[in-house]
N, C-alpha and C. Protein backbone atom coordinates (compact mmCIF):
# COMPACT_ATOMS: atom_id res chain seq x y z
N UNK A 1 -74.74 -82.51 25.81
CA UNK A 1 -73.58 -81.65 25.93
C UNK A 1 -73.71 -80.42 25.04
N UNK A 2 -74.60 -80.29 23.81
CA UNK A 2 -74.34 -79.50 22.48
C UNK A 2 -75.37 -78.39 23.77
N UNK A 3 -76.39 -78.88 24.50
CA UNK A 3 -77.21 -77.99 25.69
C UNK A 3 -76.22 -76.72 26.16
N UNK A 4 -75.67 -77.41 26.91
CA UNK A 4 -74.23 -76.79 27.86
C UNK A 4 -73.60 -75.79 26.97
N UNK A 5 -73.05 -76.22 25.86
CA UNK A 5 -72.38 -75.17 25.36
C UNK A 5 -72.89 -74.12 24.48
N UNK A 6 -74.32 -74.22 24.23
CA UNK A 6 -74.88 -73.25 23.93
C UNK A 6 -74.80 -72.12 24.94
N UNK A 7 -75.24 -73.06 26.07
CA UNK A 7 -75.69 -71.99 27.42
C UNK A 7 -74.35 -71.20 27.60
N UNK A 8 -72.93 -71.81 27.40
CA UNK A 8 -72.03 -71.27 27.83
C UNK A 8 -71.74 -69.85 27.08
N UNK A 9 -71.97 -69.85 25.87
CA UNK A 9 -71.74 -69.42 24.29
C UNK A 9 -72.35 -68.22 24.15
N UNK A 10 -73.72 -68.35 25.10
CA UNK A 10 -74.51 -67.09 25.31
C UNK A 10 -74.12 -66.62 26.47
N UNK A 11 -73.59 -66.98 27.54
CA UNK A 11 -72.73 -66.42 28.78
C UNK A 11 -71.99 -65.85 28.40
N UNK A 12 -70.74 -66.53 27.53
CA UNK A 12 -69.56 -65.95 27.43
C UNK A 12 -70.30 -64.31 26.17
N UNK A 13 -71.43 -64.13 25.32
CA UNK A 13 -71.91 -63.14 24.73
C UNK A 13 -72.19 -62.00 25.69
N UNK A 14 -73.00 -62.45 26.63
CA UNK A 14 -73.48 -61.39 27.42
C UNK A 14 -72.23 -60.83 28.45
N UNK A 15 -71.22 -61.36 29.10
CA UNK A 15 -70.09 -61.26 29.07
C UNK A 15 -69.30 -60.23 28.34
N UNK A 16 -69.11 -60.07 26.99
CA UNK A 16 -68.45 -59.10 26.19
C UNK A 16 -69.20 -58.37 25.99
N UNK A 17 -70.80 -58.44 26.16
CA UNK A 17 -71.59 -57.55 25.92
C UNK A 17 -71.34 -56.36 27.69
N UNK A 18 -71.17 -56.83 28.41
CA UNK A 18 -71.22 -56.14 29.25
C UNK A 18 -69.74 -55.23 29.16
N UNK A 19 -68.67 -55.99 28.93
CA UNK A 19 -67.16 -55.68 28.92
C UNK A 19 -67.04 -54.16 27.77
N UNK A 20 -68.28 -54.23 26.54
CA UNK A 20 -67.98 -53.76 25.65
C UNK A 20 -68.81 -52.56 25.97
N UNK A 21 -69.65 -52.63 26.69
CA UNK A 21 -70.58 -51.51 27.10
C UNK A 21 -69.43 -50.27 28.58
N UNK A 22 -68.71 -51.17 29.16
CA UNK A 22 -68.09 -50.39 30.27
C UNK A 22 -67.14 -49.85 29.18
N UNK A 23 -66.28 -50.17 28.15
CA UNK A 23 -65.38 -49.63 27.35
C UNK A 23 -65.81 -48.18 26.97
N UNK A 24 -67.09 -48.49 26.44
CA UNK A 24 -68.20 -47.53 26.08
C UNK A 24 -68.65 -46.13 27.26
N UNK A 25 -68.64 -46.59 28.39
CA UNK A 25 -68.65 -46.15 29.61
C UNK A 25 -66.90 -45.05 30.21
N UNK A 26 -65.91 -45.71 29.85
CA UNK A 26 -65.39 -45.15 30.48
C UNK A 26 -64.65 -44.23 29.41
N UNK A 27 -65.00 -44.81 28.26
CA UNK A 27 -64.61 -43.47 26.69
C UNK A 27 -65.41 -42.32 27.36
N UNK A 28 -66.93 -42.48 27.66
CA UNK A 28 -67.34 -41.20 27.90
C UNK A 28 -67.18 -40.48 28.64
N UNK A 29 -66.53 -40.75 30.05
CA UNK A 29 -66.09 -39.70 30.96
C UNK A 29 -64.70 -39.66 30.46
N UNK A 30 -63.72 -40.45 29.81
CA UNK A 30 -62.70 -39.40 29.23
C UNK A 30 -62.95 -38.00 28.14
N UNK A 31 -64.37 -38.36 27.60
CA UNK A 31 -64.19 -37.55 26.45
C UNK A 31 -65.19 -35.96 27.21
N UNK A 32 -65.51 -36.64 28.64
CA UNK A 32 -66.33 -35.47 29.30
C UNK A 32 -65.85 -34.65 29.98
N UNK A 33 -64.27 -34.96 30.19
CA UNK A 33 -63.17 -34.65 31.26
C UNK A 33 -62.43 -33.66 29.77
N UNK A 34 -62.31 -33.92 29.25
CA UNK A 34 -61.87 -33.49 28.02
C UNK A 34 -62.41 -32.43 27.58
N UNK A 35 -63.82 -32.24 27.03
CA UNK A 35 -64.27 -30.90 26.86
C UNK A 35 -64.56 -29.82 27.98
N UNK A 36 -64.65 -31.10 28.83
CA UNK A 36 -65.19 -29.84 30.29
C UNK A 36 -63.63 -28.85 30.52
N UNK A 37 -62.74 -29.33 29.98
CA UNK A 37 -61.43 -28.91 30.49
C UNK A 37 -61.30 -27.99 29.96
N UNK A 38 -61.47 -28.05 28.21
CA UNK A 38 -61.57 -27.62 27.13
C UNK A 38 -62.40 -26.30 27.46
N UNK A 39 -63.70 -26.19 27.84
CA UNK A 39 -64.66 -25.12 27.97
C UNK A 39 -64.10 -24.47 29.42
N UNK A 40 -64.04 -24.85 30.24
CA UNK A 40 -63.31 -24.12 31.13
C UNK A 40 -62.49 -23.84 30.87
N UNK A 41 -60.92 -23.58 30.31
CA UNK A 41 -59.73 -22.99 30.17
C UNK A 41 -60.03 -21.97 29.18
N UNK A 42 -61.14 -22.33 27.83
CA UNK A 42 -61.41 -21.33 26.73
C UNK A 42 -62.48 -20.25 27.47
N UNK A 43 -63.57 -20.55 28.89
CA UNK A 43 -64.44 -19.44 29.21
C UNK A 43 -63.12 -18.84 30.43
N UNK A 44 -62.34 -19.52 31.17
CA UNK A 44 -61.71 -18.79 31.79
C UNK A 44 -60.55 -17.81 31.30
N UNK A 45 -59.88 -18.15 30.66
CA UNK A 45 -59.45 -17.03 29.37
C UNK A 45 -60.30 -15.86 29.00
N UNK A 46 -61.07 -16.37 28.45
CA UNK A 46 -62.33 -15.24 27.73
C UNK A 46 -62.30 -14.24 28.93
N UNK A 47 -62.96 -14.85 30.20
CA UNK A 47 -62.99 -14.09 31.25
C UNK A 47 -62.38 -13.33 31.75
N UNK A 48 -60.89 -14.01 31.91
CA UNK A 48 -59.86 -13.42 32.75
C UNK A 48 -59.31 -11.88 31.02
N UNK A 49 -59.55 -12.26 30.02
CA UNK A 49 -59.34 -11.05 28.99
C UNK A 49 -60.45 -9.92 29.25
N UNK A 50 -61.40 -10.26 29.85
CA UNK A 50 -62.93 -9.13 29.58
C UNK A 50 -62.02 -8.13 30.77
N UNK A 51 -61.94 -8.83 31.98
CA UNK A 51 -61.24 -8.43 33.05
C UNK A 51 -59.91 -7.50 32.49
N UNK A 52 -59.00 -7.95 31.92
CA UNK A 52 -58.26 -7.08 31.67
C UNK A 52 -58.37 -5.64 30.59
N UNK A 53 -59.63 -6.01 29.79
CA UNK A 53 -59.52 -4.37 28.89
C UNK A 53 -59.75 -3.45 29.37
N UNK A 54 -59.55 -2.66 28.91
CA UNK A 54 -59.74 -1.16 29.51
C UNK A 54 -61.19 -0.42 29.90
N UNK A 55 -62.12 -1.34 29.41
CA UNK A 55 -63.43 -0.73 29.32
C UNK A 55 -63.65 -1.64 30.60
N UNK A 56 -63.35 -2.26 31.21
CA UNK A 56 -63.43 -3.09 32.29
C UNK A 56 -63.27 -2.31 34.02
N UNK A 57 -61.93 -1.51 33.74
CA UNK A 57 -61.85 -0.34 34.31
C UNK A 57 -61.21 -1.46 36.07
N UNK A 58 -60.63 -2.22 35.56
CA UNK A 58 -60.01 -3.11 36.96
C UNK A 58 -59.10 -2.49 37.28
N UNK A 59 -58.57 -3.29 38.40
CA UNK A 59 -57.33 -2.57 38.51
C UNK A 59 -55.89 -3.56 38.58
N UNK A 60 -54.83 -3.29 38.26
CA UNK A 60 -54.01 -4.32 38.19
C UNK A 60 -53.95 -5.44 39.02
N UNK A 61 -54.16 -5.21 40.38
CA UNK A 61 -54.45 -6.24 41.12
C UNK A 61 -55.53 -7.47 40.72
N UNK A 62 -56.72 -6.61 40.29
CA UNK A 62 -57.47 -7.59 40.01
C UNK A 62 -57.41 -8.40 38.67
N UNK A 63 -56.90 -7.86 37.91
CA UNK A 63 -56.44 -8.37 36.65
C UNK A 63 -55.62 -9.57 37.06
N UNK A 64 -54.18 -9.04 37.80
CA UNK A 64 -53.45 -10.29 38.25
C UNK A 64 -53.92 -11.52 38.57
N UNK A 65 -55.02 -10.81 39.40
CA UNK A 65 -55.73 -12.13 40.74
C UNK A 65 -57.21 -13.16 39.71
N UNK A 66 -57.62 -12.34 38.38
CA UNK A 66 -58.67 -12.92 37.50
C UNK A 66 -57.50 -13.82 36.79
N UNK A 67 -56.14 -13.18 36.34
CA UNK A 67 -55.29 -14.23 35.46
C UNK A 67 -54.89 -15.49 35.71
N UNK A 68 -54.59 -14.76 37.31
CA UNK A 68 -53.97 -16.33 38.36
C UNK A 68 -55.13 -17.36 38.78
N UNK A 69 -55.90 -16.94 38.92
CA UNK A 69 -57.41 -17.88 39.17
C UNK A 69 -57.62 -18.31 37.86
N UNK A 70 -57.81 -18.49 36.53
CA UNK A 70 -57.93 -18.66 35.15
C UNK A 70 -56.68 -19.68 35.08
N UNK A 71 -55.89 -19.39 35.51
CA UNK A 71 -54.62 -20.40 35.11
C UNK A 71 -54.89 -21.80 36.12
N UNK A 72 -55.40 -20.88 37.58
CA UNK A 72 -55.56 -22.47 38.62
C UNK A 72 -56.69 -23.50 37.76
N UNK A 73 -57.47 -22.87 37.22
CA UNK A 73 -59.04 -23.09 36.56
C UNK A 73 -58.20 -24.38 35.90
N UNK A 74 -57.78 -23.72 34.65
CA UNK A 74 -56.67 -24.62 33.91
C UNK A 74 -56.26 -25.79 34.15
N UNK A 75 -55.31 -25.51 35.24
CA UNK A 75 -54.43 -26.55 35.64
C UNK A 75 -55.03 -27.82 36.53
N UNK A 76 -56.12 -26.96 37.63
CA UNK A 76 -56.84 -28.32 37.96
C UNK A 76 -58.11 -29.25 36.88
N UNK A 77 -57.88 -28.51 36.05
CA UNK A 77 -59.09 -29.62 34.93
C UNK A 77 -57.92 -30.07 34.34
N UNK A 78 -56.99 -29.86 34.14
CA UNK A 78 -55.37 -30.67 33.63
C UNK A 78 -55.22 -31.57 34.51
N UNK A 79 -55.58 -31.55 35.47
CA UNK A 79 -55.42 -32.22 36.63
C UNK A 79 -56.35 -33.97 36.73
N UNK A 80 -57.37 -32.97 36.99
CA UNK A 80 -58.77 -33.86 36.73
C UNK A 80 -58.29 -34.83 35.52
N UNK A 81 -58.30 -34.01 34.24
CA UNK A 81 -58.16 -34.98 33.16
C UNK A 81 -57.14 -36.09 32.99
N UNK A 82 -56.00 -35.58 33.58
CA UNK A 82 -54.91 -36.57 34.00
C UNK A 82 -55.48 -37.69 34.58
N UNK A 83 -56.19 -37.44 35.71
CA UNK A 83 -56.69 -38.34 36.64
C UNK A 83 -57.71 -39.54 35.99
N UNK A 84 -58.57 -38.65 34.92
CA UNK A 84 -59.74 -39.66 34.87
C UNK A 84 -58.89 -40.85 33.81
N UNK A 85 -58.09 -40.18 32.96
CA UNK A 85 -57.00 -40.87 31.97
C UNK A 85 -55.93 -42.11 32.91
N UNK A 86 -55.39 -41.45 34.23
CA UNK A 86 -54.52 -42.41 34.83
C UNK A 86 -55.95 -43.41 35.29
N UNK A 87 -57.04 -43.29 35.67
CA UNK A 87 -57.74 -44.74 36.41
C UNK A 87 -57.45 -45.64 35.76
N UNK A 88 -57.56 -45.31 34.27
CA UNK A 88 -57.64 -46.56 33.62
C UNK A 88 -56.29 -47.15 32.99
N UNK A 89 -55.13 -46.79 33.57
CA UNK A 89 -54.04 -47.01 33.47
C UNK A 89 -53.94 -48.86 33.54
N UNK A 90 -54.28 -49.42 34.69
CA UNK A 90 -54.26 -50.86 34.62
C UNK A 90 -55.47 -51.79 34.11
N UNK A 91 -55.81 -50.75 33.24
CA UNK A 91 -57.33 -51.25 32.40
C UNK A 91 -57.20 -52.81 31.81
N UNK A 92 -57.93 -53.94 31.83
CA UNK A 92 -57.89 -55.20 31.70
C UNK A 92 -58.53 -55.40 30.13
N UNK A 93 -57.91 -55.75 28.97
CA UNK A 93 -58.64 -55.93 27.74
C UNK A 93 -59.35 -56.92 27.47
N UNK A 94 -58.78 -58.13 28.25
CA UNK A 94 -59.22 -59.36 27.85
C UNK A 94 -58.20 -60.67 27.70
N UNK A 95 -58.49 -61.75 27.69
CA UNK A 95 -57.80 -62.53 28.00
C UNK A 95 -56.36 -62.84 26.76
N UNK A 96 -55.71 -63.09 26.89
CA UNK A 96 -54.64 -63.68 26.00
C UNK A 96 -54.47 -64.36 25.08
N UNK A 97 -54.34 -63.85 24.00
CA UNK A 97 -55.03 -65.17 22.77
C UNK A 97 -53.77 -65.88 22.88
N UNK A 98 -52.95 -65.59 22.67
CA UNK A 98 -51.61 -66.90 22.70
C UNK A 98 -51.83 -68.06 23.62
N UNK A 99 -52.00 -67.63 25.07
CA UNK A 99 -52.12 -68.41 26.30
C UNK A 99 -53.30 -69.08 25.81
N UNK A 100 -54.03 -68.36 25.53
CA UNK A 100 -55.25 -69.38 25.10
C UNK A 100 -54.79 -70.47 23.92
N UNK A 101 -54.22 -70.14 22.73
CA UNK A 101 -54.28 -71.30 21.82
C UNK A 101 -53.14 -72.35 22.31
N UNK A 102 -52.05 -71.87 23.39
CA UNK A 102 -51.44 -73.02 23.90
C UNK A 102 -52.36 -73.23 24.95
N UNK A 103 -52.69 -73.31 25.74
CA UNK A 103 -53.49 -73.80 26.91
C UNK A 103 -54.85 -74.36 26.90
N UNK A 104 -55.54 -74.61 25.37
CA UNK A 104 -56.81 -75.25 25.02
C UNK A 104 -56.84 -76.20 23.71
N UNK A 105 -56.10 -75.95 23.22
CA UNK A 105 -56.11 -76.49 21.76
C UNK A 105 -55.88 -77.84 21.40
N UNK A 106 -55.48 -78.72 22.46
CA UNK A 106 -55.10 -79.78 22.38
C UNK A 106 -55.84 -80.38 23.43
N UNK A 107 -57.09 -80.06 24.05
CA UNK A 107 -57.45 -80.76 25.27
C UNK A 107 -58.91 -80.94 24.37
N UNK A 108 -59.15 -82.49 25.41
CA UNK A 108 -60.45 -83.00 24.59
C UNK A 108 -62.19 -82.20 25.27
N UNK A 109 -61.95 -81.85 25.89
CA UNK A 109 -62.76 -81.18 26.33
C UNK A 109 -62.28 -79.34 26.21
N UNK A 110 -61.25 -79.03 25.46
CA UNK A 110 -61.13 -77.70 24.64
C UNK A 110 -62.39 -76.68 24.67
N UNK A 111 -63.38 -76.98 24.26
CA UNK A 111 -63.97 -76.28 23.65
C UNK A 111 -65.05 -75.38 24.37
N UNK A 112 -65.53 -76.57 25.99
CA UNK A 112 -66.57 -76.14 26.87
C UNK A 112 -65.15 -75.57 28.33
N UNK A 113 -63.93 -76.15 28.35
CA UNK A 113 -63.09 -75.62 29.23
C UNK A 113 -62.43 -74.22 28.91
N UNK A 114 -62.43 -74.03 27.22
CA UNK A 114 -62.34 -72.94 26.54
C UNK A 114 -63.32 -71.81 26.90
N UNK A 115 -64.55 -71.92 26.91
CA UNK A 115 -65.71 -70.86 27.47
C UNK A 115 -65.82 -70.67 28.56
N UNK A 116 -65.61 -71.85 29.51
CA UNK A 116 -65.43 -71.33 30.93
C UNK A 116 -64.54 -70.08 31.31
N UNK A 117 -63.33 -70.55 30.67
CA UNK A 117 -62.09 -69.88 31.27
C UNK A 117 -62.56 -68.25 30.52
N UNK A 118 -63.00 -68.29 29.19
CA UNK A 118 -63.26 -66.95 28.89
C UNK A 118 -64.82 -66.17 29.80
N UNK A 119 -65.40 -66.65 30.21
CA UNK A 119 -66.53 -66.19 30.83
C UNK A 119 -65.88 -66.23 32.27
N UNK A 120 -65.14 -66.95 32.57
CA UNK A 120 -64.28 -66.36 33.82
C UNK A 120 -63.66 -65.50 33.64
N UNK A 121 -62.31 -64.95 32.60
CA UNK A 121 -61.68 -63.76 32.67
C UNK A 121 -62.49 -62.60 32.25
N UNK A 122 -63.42 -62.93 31.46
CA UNK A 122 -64.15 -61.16 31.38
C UNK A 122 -64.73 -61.12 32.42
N UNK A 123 -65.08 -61.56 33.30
CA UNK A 123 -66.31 -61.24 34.51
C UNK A 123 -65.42 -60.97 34.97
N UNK A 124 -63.68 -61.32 35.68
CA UNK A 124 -63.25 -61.49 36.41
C UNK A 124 -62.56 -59.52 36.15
N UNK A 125 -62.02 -59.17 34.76
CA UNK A 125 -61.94 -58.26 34.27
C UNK A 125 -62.77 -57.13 34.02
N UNK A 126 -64.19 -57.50 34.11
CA UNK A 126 -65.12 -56.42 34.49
C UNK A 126 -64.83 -56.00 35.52
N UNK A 127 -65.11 -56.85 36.44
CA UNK A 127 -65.15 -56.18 37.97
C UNK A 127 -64.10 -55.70 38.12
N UNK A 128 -63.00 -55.89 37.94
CA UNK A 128 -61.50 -55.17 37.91
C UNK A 128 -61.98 -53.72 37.30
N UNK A 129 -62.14 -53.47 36.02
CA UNK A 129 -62.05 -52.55 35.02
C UNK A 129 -63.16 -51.36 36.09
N UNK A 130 -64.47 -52.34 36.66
CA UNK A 130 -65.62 -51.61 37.23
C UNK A 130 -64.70 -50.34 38.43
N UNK A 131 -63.95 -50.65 38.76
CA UNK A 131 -63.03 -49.77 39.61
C UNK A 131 -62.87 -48.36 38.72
N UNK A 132 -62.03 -48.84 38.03
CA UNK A 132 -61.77 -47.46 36.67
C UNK A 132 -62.92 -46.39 36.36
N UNK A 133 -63.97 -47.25 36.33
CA UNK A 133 -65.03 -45.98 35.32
C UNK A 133 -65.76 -45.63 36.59
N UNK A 134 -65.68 -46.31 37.86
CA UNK A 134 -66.29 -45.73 38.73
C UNK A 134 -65.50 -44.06 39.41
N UNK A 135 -64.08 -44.46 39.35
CA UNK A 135 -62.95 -43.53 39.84
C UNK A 135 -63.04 -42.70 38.99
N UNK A 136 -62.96 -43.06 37.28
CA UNK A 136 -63.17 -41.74 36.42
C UNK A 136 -64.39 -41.31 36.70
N UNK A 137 -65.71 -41.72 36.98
CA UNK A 137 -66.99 -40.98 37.25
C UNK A 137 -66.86 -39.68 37.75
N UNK A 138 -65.98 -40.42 39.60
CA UNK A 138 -66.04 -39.64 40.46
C UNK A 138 -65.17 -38.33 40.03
N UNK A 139 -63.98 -38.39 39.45
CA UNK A 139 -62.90 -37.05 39.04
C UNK A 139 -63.92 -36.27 38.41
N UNK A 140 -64.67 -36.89 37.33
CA UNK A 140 -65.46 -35.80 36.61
C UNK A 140 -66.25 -35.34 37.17
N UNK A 141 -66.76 -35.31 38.32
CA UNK A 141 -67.80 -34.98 39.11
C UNK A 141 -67.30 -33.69 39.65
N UNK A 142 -66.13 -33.74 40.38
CA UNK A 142 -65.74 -33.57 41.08
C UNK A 142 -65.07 -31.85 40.12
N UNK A 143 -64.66 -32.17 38.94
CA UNK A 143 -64.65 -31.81 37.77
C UNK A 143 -65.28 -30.66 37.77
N UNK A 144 -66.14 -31.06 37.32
CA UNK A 144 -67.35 -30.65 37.17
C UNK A 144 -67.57 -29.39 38.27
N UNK A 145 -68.38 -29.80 39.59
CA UNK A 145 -67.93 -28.52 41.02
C UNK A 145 -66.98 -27.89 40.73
N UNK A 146 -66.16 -28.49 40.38
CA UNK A 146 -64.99 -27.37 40.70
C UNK A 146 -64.87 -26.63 39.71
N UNK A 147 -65.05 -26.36 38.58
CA UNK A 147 -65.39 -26.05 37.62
C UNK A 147 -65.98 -25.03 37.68
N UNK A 148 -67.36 -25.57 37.72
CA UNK A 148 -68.49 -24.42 38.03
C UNK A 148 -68.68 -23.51 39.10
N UNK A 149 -68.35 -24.10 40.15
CA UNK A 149 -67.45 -22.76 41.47
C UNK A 149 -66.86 -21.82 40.78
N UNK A 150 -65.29 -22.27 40.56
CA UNK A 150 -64.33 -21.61 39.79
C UNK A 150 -65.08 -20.47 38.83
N UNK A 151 -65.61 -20.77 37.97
CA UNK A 151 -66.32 -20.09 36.54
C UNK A 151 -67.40 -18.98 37.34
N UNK A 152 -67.86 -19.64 38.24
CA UNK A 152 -68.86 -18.59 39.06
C UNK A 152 -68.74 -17.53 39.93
N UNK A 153 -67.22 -17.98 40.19
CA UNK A 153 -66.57 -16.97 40.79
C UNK A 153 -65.62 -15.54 40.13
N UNK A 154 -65.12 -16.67 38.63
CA UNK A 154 -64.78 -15.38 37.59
C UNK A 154 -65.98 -14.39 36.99
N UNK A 155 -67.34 -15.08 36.81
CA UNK A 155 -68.23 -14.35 36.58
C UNK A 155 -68.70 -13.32 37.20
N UNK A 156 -68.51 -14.09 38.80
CA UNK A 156 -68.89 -12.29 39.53
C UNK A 156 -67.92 -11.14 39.80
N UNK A 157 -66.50 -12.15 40.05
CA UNK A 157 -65.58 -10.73 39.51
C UNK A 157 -65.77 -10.32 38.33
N UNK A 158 -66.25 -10.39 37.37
CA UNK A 158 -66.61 -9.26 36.16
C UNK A 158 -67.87 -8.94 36.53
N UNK A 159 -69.03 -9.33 36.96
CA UNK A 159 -69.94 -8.41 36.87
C UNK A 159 -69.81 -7.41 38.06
N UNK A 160 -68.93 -7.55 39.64
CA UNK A 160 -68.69 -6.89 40.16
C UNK A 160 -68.11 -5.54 39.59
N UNK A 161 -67.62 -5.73 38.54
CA UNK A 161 -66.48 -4.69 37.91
C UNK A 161 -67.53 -3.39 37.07
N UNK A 162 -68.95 -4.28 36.57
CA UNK A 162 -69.28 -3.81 35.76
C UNK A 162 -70.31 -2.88 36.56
């Protein structure tokens, strides 16, 4: 039996090892959704200001139309970032320690019905969670294009200008 619950012991490891690596996983497309938002709203600004000085030589229209595109820039990476932040809204941490110390603690076989049930809820909670960082992937991607469209398009209205 001492066999078994080794084997379980290293299941239930590789288990949190995986759980702790997607945590790891989906920090980084929040924190990629985050600067990308960050660098786009600070180069679309920059941009939409080059556009407006005087040495720029625009004309109010286009000024308007570089400000209002700079603000959409904005608002859809506000957007995005919202998004990659809401996936993980029903994010799964892990099982219940209360439920657990009433629901094992007194059973004679506790200890190997104890690892089951935890190597069942993280697997069962990965694959749940695997939804999240896949959905945040995709926003940042998506992010991302749109982004770099956007930015490529303020760039050539200024060099058009110039």
């Amino acid at each position: 039996m001492g066999l078994v619950i080794e084997v379980r012991e290293e299941i239930l490891r590789q288990v949190v090892e995986l759980r702790r690596k997607q945590d790891i996983r989906l920090a980084a497309q929040q924190r990629r959704s985050a600067i990308l938002g960050g660098a786009a709203i600070t180069l679309g600004a920059l941009i939409s200001a080059v556009v407006a000085s005087p040495t720029a030589k625009a004309t109010s229209g286009q000024v308007i139309a570089a400000g209002i595109f700079a603000v959409l820039l904005a608002l859809a990476n506000g957007v995005c970032w919202y998004g990659v932040y809401a996936a993980a809204a029903k994010w799964f941490d892990g099982p219940d320690i209360d439920k657990l110390t009433k629901r094992f603690s007194n059973r004679n076989d506790g200890h190997r019905a104890l690892l089951d049930h935890l190597i069942a809820v993280h697997n069962d909670h990965h694959g749940r969670n695997e939804l999240a960082v896949n959905s945040a992937r995709r926003i940042v991607a998506i992010q991302v294009i749109a982004t770099f469209v956007a930015l490529s398009l303020l760039v050539g209205a200024l060099l058009a200008l110039g």
